[in-house]
Protein backbone atom coordinates (compact mmCIF):
# COMPACT_ATOMS: atom_id res chain seq x y z
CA UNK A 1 126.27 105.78 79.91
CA UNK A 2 130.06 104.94 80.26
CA UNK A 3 131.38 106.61 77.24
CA UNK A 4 129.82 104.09 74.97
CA UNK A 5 128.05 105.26 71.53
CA UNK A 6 124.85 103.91 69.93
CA UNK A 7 126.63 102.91 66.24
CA UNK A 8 124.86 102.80 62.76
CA UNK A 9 125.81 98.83 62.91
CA UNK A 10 124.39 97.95 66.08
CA UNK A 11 121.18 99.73 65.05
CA UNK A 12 121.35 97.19 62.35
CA UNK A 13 121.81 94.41 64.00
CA UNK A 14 119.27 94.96 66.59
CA UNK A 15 116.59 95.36 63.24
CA UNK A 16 118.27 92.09 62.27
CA UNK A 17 117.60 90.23 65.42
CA UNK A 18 113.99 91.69 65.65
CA UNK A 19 113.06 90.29 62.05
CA UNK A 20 114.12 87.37 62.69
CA UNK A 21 111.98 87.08 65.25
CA UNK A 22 114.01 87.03 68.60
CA UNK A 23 112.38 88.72 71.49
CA UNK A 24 113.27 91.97 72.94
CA UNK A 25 114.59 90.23 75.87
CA UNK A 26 117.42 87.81 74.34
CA UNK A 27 118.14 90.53 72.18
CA UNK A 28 119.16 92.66 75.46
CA UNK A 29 120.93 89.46 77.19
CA UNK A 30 122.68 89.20 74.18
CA UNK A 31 124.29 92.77 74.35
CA UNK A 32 125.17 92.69 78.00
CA UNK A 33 126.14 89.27 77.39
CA UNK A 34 128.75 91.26 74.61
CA UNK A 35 129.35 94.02 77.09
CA UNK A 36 126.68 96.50 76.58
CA UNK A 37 125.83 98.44 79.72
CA UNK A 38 122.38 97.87 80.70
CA UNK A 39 121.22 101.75 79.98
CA UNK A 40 122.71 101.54 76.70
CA UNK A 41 121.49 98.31 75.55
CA UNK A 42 117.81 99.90 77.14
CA UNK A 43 118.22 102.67 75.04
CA UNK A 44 119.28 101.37 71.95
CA UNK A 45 116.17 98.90 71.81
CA UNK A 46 113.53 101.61 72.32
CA UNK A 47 115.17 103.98 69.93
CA UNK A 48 115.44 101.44 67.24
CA UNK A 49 112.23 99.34 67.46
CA UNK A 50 109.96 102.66 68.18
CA UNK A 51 111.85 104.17 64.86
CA UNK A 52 111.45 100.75 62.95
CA UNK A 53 106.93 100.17 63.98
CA UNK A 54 106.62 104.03 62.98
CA UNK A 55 108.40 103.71 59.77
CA UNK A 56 106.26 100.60 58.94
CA UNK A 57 102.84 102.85 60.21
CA UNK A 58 103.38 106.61 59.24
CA UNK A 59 99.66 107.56 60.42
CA UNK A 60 99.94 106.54 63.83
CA UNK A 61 103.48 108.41 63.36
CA UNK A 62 101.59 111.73 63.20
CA UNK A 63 98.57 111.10 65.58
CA UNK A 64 100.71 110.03 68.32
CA UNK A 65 103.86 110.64 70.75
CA UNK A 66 105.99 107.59 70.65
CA UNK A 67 105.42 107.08 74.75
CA UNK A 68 103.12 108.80 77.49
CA UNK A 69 105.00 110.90 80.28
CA UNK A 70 104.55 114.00 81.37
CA UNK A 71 106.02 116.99 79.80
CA UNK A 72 109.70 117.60 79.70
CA UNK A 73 109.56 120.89 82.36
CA UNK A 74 111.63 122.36 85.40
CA UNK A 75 108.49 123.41 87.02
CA UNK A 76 106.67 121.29 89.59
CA UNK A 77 103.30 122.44 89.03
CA UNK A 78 101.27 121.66 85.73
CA UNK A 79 97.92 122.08 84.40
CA UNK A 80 96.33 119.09 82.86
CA UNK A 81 92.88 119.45 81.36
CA UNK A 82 90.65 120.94 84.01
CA UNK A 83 92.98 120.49 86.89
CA UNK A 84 96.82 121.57 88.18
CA UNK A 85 98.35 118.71 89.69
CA UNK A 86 101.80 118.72 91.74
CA UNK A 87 104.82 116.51 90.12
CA UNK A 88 106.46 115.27 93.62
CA UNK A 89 109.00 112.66 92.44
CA UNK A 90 110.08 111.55 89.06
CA UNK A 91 112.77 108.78 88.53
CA UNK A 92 114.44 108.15 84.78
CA UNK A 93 114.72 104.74 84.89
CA UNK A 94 112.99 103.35 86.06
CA UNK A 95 110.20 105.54 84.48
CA UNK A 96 108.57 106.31 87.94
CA UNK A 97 106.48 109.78 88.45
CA UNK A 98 104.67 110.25 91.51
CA UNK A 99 102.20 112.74 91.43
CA UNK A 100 100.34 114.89 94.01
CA UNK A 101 96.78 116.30 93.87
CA UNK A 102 95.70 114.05 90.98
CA UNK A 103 91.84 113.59 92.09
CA UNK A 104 90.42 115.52 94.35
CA UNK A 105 88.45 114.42 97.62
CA UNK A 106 85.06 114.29 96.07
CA UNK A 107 86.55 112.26 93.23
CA UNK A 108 87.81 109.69 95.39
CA UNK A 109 84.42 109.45 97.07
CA UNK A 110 82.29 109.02 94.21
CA UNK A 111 84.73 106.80 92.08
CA UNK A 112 84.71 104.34 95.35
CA UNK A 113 80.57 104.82 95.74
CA UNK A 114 79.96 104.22 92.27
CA UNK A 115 82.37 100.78 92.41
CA UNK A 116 81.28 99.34 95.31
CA UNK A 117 78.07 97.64 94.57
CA UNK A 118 79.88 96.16 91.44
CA UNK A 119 83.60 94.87 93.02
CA UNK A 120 83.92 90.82 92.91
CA UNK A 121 87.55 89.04 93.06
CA UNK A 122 90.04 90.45 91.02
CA UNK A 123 91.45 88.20 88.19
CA UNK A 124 95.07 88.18 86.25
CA UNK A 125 95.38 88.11 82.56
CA UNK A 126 96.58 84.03 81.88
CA UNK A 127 99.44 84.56 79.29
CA UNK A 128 98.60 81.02 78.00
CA UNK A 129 95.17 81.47 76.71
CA UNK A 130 94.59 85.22 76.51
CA UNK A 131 91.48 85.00 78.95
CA UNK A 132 91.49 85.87 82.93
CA UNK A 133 91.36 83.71 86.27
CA UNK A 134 91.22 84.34 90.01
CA UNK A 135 94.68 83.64 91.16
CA UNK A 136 96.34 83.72 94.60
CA UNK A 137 98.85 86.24 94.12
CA UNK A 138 96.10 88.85 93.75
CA UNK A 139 93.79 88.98 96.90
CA UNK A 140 91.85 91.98 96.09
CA UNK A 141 88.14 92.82 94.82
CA UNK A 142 87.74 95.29 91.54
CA UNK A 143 85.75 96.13 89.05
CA UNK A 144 86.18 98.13 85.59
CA UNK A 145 84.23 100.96 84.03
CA UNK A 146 83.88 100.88 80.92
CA UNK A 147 85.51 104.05 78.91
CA UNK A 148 83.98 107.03 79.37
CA UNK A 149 81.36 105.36 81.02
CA UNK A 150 80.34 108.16 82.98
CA UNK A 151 80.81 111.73 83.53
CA UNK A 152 83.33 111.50 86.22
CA UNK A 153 85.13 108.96 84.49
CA UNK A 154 85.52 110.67 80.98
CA UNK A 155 86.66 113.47 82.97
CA UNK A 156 89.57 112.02 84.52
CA UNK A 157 89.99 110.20 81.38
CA UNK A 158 90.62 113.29 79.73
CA UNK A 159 92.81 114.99 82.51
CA UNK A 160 94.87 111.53 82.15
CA UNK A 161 94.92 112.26 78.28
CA UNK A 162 96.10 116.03 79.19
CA UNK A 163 99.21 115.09 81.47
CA UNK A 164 100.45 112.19 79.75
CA UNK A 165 100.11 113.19 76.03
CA UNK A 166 98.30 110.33 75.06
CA UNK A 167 95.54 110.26 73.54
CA UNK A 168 92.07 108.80 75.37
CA UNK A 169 91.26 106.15 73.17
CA UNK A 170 94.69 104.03 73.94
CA UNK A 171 93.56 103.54 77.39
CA UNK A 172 92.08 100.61 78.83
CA UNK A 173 88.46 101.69 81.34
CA UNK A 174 89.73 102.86 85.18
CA UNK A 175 89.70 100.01 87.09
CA UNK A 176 88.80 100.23 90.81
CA UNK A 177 90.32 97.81 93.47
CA UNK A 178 89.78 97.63 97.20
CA UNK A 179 92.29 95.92 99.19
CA UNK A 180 90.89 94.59 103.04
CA UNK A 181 93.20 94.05 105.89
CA UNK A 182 95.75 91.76 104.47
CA UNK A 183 95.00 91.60 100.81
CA UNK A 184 97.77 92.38 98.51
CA UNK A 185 99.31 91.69 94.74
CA UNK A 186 102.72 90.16 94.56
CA UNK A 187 104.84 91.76 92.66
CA UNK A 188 104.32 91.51 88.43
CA UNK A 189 104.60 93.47 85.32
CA UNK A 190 101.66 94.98 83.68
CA UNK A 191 102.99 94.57 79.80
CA UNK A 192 102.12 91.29 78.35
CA UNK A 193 104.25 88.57 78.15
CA UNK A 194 105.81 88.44 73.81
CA UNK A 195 107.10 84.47 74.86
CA UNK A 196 102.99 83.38 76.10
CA UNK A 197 101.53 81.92 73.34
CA UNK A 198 98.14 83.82 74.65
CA UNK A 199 99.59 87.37 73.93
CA UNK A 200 98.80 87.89 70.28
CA UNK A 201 95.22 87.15 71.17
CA UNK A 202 95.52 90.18 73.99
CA UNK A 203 97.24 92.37 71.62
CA UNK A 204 94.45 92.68 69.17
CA UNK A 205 92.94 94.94 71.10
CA UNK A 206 95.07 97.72 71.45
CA UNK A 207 98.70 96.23 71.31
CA UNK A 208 101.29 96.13 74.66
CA UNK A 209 100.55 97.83 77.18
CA UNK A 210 102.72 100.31 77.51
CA UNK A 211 102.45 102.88 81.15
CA UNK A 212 100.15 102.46 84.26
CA UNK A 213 98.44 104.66 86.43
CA UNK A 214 97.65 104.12 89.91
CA UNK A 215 95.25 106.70 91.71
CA UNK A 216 94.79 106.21 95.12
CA UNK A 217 91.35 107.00 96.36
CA UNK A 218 92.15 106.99 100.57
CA UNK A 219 94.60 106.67 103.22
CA UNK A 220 95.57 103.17 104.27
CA UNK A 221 96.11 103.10 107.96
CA UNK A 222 98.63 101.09 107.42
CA UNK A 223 100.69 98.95 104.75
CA UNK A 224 99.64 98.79 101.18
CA UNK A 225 102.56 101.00 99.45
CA UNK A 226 103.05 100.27 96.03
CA UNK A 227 106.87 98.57 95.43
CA UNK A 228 109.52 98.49 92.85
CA UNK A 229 111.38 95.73 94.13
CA UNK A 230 114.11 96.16 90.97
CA UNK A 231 114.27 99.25 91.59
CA UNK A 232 114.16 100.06 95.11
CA UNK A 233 111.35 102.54 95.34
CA UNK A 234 108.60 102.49 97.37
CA UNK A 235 105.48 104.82 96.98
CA UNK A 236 102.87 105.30 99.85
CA UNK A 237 99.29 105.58 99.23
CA UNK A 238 97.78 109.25 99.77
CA UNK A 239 94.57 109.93 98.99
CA UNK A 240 94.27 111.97 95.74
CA UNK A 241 97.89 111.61 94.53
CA UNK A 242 99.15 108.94 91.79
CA UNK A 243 101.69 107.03 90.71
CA UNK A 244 103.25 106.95 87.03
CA UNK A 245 104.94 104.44 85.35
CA UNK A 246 106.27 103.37 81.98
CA UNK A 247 107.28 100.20 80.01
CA UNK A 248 108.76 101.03 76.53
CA UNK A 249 109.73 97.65 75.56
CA UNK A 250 108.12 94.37 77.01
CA UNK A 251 111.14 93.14 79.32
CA UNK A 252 111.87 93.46 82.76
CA UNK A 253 115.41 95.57 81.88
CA UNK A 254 112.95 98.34 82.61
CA UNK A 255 112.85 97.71 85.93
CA UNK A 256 108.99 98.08 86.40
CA UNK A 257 108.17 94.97 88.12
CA UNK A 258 105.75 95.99 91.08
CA UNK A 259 103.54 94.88 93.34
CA UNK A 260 100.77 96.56 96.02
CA UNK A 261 102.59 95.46 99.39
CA UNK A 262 99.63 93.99 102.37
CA UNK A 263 97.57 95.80 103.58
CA UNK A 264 98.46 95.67 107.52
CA UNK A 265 95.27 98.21 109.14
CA UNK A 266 92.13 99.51 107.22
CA UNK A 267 91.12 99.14 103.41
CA UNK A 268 93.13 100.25 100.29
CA UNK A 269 91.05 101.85 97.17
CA UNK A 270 93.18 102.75 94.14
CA UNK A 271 91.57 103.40 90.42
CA UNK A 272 93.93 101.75 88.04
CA UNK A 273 94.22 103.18 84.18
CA UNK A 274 96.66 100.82 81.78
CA UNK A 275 97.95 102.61 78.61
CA UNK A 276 98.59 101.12 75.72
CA UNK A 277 100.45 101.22 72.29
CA UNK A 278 96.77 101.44 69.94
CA UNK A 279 93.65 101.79 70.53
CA UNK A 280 91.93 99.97 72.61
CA UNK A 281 88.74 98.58 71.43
């Protein structure tokens, strides 16, 4: 981090700017604008807004880790719930972790079976309002279960729960998306917008969303990688594996911005599962 130290005074000025309402992303312009490397400035937000909402909610405090990732381990295999999955790639920030051998063959069949007769065109959240709309940037077809809607579904719920150390019920239902020949979703951010005067409608069901999890279900035979454009990583689809990623704060200094490149030959079928801060009711 260049040498330079999170201080007791600009912990306290970050709390200042929060309650007086400025967002977490002026507050972080503001610091680089003062000559805060970007890591730093990163840092210092999470640490101090996490430790700020669980001093003002001491429950949630002891129910919950402040952010889902895996565990902090050298080894590349781990066991979560029922199954041992393969950690292939993991990036700090930002917080990328592909893994291999998520679902297993029979998974990805049934989970795109069970979909199929339910898919219509995907919508995007609209900031504005709170509600959802077809919109151009996102060409594919989806549906969502509903949590624990099934046995297969509370399953991988659960084995979700088990490698990310958070619990079930902050988790939005899998959604399922199939992406034809050229069908793709431009590059966005999953968290919800704090300056859209729809968000605080949003949030009342869970809070911000906070990590994402992209399953892939088969093999493109071509195109349809997932993207970090910020960041500069690319993941292919394979069959079974997944992709991790997380969003501490609501701002696009954590490089998460991402998008599911065209798809140039065959179909693309990923199961989506959205984290977030609460519970999601």
């Amino acid at each position: 981090m260049g040498g330079q130290q999170i201080t007791p005074e600009l912990r306290d000025w970050i709390i200042a700017q929060a309650e007086a309402g400025h967002s977490p992303q002026s507050v972080l312009n503001a610091m680089q604008a003062s000559g805060w490397e970007e890591d730093v400035a990163l840092s210092a937000m999470e640490d101090v807004l996490q430790a700020r909402a669980q001093a003002h909610t001491p429950d949630q405090q002891l129910t919950r880790k402040p952010m889902p990732d895996v565990p902090a381990m050298q080894a590349s295999r781990i066991h979560a719930h029922d199954r041992e999955v393969t950690l292939q790639v993991q990036i700090q920030h930002p917080r990328v972790v592909v893994i291999g051998g998520f679902l297993s063959a029979e998974e990805c069949t049934q989970l795109m079976a069970l979909a199929e007769p339910r898919l219509s065109r995907s919508e995007t959240v609209v900031n504005a309002t709170g509600g959802s709309e077809v919109n151009a940037a996102r060409t594919s077809h989806g549906m969502f279960f509903g949590r624990g809607e099934n046995a297969l579904c509370a399953r991988i719920e659960a084995r979700i729960a088990a490698l990310l150390q958070w619990p079930v019920e902050h988790g939005e239902g899998i959604q399922i998306l199939r992406y034809a020949p050229g069908a793709e979703y431009r590059p966005h951010h999953d968290y919800f917008d704090p300056a859209q005067p729809g968000t605080p409608t949003i949030l009342q069901r869970g809070g911000q969303r906070v990590g994402t999890l992209v399953m892939y279900l088969n093999d493109p035979l071509e195109g349809g990688a997932t993207t970090f454009p910020d960041a500069g990583v690319t993941v292919h689809p394979v069959a079974g594996s997944a992709v991790f990623f997380a969003y501490p704060l609501p701002t696009p200094q954590t490089k998460t911005l991402h998008g599911g490149a065209p798809v140039l030959k065959g179909e693309k079928w990923v199961a989506t599962k959205w984290l977030r801060e609460g519970r999601f009711i």
